[in-house]
C-alpha atoms as a PDB file:
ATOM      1  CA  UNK A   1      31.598 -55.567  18.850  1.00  0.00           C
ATOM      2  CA  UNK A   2      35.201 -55.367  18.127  1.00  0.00           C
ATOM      3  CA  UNK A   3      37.646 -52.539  19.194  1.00  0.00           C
ATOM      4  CA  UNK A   4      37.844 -50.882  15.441  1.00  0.00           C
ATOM      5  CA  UNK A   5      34.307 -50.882  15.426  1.00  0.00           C
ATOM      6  CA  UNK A   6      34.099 -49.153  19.087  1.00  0.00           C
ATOM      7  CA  UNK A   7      36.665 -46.844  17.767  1.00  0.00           C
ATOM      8  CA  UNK A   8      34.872 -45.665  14.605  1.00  0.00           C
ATOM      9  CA  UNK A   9      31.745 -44.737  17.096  1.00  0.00           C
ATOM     10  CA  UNK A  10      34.055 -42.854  19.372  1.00  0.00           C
ATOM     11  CA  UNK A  11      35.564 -40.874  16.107  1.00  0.00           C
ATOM     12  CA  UNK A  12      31.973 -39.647  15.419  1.00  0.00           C
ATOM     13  CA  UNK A  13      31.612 -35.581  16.255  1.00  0.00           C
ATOM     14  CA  UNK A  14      28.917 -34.419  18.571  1.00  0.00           C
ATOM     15  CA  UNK A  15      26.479 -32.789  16.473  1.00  0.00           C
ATOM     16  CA  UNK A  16      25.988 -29.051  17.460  1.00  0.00           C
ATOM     17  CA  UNK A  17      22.740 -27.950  19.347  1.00  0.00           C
ATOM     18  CA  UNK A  18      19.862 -26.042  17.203  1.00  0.00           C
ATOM     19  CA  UNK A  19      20.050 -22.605  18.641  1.00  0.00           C
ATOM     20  CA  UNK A  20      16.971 -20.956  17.878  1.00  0.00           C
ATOM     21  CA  UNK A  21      16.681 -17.531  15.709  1.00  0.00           C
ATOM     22  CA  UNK A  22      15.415 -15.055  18.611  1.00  0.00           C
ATOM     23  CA  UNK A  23      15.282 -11.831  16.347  1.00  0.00           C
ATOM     24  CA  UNK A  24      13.798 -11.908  12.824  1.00  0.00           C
ATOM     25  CA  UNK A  25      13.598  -8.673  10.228  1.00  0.00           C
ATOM     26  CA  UNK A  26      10.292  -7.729   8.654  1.00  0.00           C
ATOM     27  CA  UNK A  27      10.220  -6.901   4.907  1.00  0.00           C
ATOM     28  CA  UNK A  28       7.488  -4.666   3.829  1.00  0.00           C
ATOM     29  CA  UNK A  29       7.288  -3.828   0.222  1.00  0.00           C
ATOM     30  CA  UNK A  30       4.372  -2.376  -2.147  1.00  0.00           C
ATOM     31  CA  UNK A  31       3.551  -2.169  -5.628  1.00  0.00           C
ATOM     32  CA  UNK A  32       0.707  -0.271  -7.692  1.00  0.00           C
ATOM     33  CA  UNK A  33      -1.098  -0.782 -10.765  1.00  0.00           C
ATOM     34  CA  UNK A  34      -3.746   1.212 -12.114  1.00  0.00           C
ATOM     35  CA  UNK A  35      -5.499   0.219 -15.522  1.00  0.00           C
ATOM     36  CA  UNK A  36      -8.686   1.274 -17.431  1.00  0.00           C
ATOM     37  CA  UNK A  37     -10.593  -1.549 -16.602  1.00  0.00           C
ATOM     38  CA  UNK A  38     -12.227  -1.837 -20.095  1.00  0.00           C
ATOM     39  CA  UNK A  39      -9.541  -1.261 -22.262  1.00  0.00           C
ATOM     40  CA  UNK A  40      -6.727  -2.707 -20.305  1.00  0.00           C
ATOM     41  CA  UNK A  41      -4.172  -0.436 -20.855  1.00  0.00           C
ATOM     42  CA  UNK A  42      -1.591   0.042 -18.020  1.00  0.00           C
ATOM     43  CA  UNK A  43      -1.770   4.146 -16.689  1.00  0.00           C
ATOM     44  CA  UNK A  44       0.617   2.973 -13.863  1.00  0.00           C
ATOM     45  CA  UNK A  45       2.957   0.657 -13.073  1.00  0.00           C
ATOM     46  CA  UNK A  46       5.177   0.832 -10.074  1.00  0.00           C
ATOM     47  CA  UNK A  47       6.504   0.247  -6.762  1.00  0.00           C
ATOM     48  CA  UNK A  48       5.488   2.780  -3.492  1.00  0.00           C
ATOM     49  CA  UNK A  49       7.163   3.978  -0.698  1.00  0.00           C
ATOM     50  CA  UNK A  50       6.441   2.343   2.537  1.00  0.00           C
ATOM     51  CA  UNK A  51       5.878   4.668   5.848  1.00  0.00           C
ATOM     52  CA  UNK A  52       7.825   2.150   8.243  1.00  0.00           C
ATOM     53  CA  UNK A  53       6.809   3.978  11.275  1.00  0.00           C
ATOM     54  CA  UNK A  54       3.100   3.734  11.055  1.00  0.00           C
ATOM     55  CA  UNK A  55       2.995   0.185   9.337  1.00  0.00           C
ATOM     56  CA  UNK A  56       5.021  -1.236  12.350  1.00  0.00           C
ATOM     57  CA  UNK A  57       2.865   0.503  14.887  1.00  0.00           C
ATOM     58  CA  UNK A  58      -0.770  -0.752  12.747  1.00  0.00           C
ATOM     59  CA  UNK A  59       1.586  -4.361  13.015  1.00  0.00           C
ATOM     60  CA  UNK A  60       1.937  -4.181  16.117  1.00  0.00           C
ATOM     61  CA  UNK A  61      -1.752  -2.855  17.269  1.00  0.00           C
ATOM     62  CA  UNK A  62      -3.103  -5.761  15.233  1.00  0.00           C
ATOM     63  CA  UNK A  63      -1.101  -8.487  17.295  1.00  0.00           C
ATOM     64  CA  UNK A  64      -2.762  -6.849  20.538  1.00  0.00           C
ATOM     65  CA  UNK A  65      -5.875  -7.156  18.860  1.00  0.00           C
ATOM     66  CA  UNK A  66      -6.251  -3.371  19.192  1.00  0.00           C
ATOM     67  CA  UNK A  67      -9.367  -2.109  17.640  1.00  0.00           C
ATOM     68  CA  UNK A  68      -9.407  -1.062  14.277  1.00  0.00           C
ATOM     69  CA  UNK A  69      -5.715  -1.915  13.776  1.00  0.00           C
ATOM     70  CA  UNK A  70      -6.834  -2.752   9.733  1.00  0.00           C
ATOM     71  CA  UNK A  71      -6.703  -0.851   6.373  1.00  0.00           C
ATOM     72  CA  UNK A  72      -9.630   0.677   5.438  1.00  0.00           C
ATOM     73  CA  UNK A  73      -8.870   2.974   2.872  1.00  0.00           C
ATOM     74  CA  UNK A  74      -7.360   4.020  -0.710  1.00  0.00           C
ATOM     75  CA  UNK A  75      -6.349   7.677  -0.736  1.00  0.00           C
ATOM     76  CA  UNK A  76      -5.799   9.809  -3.904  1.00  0.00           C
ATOM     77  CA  UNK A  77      -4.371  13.504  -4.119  1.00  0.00           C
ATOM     78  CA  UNK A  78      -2.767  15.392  -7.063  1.00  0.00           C
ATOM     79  CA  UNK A  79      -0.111  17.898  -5.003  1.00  0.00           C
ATOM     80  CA  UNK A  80       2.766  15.002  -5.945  1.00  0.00           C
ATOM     81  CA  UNK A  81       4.045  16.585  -8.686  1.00  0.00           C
ATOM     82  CA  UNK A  82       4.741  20.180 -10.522  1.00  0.00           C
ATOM     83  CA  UNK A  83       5.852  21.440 -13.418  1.00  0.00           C
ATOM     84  CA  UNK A  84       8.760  23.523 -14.750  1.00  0.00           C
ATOM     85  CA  UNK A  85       8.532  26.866 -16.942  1.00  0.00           C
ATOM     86  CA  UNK A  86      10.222  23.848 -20.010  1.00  0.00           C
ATOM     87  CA  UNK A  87       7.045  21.855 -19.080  1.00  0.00           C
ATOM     88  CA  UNK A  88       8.721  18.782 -17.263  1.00  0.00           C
ATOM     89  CA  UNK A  89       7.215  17.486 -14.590  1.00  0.00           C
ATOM     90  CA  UNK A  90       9.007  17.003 -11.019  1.00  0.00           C
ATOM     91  CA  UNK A  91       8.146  14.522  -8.709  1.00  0.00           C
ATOM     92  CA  UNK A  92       7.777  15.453  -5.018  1.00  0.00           C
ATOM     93  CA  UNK A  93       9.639  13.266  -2.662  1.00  0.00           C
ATOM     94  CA  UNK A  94       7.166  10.627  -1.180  1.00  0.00           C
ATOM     95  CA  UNK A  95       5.815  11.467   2.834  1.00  0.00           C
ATOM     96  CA  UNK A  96       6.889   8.444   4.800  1.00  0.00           C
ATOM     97  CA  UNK A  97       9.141   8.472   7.874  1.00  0.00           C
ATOM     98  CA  UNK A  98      11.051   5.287  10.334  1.00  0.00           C
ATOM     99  CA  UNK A  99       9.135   7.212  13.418  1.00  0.00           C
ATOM    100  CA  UNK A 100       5.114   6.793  13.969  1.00  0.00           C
ATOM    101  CA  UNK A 101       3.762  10.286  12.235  1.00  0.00           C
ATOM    102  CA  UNK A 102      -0.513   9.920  13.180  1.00  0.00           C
ATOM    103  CA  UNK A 103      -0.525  13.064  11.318  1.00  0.00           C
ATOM    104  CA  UNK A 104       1.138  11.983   8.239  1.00  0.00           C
ATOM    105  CA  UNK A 105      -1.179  12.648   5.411  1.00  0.00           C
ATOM    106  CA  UNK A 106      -0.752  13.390   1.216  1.00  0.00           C
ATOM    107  CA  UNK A 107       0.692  16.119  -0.164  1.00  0.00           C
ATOM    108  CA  UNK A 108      -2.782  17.532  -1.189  1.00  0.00           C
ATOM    109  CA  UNK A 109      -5.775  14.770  -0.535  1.00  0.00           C
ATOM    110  CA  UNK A 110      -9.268  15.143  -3.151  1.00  0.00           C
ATOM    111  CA  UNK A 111     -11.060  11.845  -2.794  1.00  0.00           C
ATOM    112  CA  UNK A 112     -10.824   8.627  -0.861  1.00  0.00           C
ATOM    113  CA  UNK A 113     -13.055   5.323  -1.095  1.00  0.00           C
ATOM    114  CA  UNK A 114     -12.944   2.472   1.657  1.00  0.00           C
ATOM    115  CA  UNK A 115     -11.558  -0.964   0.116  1.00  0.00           C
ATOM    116  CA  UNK A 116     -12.404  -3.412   3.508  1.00  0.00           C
ATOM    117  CA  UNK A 117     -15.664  -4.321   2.038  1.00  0.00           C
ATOM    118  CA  UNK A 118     -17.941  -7.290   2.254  1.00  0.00           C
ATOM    119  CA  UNK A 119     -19.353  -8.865  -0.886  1.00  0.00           C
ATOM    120  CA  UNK A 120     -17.748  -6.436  -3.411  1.00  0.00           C
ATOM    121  CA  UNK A 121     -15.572  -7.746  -6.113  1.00  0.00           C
ATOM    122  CA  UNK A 122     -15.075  -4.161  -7.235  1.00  0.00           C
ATOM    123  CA  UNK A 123     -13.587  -2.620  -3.967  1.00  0.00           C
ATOM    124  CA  UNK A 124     -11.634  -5.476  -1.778  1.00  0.00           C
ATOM    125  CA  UNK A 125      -8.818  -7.109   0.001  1.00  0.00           C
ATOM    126  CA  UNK A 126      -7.475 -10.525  -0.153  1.00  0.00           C
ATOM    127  CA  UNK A 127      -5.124 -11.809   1.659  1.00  0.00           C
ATOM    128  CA  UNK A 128      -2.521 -14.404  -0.539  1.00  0.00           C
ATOM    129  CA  UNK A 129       0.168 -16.565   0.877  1.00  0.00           C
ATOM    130  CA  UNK A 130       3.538 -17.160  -0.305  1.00  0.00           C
ATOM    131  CA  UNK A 131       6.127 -19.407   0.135  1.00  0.00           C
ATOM    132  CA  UNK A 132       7.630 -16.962   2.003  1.00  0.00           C
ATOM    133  CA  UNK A 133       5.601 -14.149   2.038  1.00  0.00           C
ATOM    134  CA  UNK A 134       2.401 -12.599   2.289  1.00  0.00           C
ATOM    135  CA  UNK A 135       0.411 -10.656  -0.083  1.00  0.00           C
ATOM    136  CA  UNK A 136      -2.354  -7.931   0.977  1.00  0.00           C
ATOM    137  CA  UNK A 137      -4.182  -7.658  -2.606  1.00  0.00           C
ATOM    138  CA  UNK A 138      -6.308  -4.756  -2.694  1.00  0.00           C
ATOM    139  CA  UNK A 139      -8.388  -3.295  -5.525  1.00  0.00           C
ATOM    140  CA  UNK A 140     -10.273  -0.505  -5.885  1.00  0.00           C
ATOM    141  CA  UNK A 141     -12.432   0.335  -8.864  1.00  0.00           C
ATOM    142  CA  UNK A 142     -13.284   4.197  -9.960  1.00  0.00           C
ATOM    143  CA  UNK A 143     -16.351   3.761 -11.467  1.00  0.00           C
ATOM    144  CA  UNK A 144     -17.988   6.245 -14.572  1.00  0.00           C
ATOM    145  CA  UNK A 145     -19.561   8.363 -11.553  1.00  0.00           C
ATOM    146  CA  UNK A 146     -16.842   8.426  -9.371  1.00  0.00           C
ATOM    147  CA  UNK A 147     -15.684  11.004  -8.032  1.00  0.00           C
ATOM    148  CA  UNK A 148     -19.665  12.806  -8.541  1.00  0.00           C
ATOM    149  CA  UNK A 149     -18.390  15.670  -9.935  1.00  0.00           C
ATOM    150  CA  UNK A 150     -14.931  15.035 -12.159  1.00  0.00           C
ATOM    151  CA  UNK A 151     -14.783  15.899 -15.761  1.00  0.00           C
ATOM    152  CA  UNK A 152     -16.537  14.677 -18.514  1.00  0.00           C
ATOM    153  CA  UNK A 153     -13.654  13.472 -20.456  1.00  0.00           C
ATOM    154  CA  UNK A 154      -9.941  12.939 -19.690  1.00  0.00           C
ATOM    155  CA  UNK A 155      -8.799  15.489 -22.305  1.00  0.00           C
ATOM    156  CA  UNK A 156      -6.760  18.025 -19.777  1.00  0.00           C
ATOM    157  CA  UNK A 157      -3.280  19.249 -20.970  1.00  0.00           C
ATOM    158  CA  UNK A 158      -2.881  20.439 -17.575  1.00  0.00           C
ATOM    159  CA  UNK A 159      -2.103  18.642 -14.149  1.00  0.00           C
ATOM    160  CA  UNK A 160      -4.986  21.004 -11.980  1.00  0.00           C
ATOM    161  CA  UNK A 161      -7.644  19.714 -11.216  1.00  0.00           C
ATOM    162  CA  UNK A 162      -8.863  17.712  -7.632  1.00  0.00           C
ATOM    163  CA  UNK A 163      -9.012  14.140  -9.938  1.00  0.00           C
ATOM    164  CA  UNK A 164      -5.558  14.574 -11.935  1.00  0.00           C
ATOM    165  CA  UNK A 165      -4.202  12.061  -9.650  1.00  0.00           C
ATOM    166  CA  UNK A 166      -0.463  11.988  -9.005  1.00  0.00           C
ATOM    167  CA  UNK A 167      -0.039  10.632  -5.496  1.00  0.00           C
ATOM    168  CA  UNK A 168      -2.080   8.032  -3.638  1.00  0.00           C
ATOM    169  CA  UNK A 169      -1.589   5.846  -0.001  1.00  0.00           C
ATOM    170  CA  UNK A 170      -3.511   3.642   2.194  1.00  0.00           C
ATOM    171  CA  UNK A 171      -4.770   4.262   5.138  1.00  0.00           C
ATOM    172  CA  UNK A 172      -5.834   2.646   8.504  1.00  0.00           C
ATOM    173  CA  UNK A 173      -9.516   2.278   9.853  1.00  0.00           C
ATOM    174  CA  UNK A 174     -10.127   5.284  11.812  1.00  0.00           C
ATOM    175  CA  UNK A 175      -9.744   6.065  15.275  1.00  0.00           C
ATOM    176  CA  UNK A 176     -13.006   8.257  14.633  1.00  0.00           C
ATOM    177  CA  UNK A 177     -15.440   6.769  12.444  1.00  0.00           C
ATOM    178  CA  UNK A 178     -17.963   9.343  13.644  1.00  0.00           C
ATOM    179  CA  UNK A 179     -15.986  12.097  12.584  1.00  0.00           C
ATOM    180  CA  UNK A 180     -17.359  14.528   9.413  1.00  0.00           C
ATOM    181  CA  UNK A 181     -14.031  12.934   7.471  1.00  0.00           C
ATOM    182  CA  UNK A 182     -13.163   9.931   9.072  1.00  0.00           C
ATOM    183  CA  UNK A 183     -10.025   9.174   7.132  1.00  0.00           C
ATOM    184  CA  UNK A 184      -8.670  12.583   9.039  1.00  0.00           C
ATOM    185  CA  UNK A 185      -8.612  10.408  12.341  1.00  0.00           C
ATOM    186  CA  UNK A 186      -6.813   7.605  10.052  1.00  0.00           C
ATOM    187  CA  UNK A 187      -3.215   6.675   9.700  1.00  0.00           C
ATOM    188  CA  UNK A 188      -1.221   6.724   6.153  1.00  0.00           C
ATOM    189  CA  UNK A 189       0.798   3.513   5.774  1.00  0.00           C
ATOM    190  CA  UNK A 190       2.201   4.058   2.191  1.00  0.00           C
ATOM    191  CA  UNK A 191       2.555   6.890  -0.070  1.00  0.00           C
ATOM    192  CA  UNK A 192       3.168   6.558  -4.022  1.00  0.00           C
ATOM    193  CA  UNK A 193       3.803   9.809  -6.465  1.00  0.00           C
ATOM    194  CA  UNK A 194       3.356   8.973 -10.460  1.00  0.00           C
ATOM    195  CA  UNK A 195       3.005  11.072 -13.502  1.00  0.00           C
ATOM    196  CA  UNK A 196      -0.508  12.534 -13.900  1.00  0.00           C
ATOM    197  CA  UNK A 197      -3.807  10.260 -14.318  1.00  0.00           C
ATOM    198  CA  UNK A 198      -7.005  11.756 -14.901  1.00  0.00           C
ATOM    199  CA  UNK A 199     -10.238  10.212 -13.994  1.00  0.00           C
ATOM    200  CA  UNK A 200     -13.107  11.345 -15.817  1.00  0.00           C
ATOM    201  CA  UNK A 201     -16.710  10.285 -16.547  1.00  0.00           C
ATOM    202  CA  UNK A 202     -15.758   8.364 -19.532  1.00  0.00           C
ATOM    203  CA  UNK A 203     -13.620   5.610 -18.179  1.00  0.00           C
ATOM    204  CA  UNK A 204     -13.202   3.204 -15.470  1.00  0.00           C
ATOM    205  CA  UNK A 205     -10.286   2.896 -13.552  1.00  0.00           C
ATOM    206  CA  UNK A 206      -8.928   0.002 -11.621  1.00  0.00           C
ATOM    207  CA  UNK A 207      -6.153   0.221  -8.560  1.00  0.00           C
ATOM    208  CA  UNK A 208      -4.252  -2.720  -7.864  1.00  0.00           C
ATOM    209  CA  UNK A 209      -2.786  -2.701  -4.949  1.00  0.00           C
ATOM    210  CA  UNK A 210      -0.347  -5.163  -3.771  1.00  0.00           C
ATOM    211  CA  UNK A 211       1.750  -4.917  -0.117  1.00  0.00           C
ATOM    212  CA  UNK A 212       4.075  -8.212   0.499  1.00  0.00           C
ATOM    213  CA  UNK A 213       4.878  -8.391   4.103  1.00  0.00           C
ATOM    214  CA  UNK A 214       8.223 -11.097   4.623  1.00  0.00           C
ATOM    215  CA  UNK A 215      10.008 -12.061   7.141  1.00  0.00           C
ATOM    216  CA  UNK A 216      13.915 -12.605   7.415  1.00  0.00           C
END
């Protein structure tokens, strides 16, 4: 080998050492869409807030294996919003919190239905990976007799009434399951406030529910 050749092999740097990435963020984000199933048209459309002190404890719980660190239910209320003596409605600010809150609940809960089914297309999770990410789909269908005893039609001009949904949120499997109201031992991961959706006897409602968990 000659000396200019020795010389260009000397020249070449020391590549640096891979130091590997010891801390990584966690990106949780959610979005909702609720549509009448037959008709298709859109009621809702929009992103939720995310209670980042309960979802990173149910994260956590899950790693350990702890039991019943899963989602089990869909949560709907109508004590999200109000309205003014002009008739405009005000939106309530959203219940979520960086600490763990096992008490954190809706502003005024009416009905609940579990989505961690088996066999049900109507009421289900699936779980849908990314390039990056990864997608918790749920769905939940309101059916023409659900809740039993809501309204015949969707005709209110009012926003009373238990199924003039405004805010809804998902919620853990409970710690309790043999409690009268299970979901009461449950803990609230997300919390969404919309304008005013009735659900009455003469239409079917489906809940889309999409949380994309990423990390940075």
């Amino acid at each position: 080998m000659s000396e200019d050749n020795k010389n260009k092999e000397k020249s070449v740097p020391e590549q640096p050492k891979t130091i590997p990435n010891e801390t990584a963020g966690i990106n949780v984000e959610g979005h909702v869409l609720i549509r009448d199933k037959e008709t298709g048209e859109t009621l809702l459309n929009q992103r939720n807030a995310i209670h980042y002190g309960n979802m990173a404890n149910l994260i956590a719980n899950a790693l350990n294996n702890g039991s019943g660190a899963y989602i089990q239910y869909m949560a709907f209320g109508n004590g999200g919003t109000s309205v003014d003596t002009t008739g405009k409605v005000l939106y309530k600010t959203p219940r979520v919190s960086e600490a763990f809150e096992s008490g954190a609940n809706l502003y005024s809960r009416t009905y609940y239905k579990t989505i961690n089914t088996v066999n049900n297309e109507q009421d289900k999770i699936d779980i849908i990976a990314g390039p990056s990410y990864t997608d918790i789909k749920m769905t939940c269908t309101l059916g023409y007799d659900e809740p039993a005893d809501q309204d015949l039609f969707d005709s209110s001009t009012t926003n009373q009434g238990d199924y003039i949904f405004d805010e809804m949120s998902i919620f853990s499997y409970p710690s309790d399951p043999s409690n009268t109201v299970p979901i009461n031992t449950s803990t609230m991961l997300t919390h969404v406030i919309f304008h005013p959706v009735q659900k009455s006897q003469n239409r079917i409602i489906e809940i889309i529910y999409t949380i994309r968990i990423q990390l940075s």
